[in-house]
Protein backbone atom coordinates (compact mmCIF):
# COMPACT_ATOMS: atom_id res chain seq x y z
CA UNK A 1 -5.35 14.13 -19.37
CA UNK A 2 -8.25 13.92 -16.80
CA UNK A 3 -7.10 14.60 -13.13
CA UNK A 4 -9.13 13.24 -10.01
CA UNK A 5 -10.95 15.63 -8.17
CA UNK A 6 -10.13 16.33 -4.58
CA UNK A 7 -12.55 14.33 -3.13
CA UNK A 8 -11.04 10.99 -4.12
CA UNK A 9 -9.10 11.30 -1.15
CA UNK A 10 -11.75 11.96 1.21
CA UNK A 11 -13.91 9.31 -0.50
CA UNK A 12 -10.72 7.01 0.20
CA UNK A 13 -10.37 8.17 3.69
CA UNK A 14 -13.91 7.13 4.87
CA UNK A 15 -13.75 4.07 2.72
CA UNK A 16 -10.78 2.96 5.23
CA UNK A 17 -11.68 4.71 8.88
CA UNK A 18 -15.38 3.22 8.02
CA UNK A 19 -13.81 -0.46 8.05
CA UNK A 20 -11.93 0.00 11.13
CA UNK A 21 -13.03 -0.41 14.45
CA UNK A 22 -13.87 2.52 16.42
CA UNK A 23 -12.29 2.78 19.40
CA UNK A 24 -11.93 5.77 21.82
CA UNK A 25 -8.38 6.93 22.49
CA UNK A 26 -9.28 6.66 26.02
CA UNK A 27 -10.48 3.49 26.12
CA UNK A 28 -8.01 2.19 23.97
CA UNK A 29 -6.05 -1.17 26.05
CA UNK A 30 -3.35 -3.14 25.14
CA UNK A 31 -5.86 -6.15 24.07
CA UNK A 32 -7.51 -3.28 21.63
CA UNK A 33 -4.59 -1.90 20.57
CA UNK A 34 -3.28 -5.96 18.83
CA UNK A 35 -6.65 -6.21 18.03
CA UNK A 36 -6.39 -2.69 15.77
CA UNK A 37 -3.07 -3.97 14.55
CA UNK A 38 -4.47 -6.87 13.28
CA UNK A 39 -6.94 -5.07 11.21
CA UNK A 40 -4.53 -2.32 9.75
CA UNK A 41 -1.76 -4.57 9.29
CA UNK A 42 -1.60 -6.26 6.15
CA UNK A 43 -0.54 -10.06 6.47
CA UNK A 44 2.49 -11.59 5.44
CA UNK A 45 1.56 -14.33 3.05
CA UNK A 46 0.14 -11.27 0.38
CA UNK A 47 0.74 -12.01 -2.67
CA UNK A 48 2.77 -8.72 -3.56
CA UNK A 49 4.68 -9.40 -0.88
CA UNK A 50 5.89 -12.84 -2.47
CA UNK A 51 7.71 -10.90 -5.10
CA UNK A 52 10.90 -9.94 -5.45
CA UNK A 53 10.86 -6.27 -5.88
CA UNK A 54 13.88 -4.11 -6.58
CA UNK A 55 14.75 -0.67 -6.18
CA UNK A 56 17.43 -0.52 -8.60
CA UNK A 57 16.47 -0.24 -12.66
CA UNK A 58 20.38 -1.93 -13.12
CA UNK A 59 20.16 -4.40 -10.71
CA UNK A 60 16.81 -5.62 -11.78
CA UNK A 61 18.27 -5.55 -15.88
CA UNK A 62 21.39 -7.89 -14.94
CA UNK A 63 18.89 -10.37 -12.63
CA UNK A 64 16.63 -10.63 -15.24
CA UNK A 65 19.20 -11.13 -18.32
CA UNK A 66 20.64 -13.76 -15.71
CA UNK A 67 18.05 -15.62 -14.82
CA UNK A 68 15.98 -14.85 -18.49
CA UNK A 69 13.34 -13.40 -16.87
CA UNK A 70 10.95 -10.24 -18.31
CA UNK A 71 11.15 -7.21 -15.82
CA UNK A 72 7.87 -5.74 -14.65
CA UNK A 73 8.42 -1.87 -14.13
CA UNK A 74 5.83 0.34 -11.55
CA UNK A 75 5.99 3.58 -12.60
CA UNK A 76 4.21 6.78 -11.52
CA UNK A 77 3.65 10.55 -11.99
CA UNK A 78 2.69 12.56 -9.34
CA UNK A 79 0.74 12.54 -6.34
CA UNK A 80 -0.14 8.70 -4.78
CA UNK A 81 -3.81 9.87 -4.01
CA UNK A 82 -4.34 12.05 -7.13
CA UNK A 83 -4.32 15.14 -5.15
CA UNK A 84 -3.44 18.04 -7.53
């Protein structure tokens, strides 16, 4: 099984805070602080978000043999950012 090294999450990290606007905790007003939001924020009309996710293995197993529907399982093992 290969692992990811540890600099996949630095890689990640600069990816992101290299996209965002820079803005000095100082300086940082009310008008930059929506403006920030904006950015980081994802919006509401993504397309995971149109799902219907559940939490509950069961639940999902009796929805779906109502409604005849295949179930779509997320599964992972370990760390989110492959950190060992």
């Amino acid at each position: 099984m290969k692992r990811f090294s540890t600099s996949v999450p630095l890689i990640l990290s600069a990816f992101f805070l290299g996209n965002t606007p820079a803005i000095p905790a100082d300086d940082l007003t009310e008008s930059a602080f929506h403006e920030l939001r904006k950015v980081l924020i994802p919006p509401e009309d993504e397309p995971w978000k149109t799902i219907p996710w559940r939490l509950s293995l069961l639940d999902a197993q009796a929805e779906a043999g109502t409604v005849q529907k295949p179930i779509f399982i997320w599964a992972m093992n370990g760390h989110p950012l492959g950190c060992v």
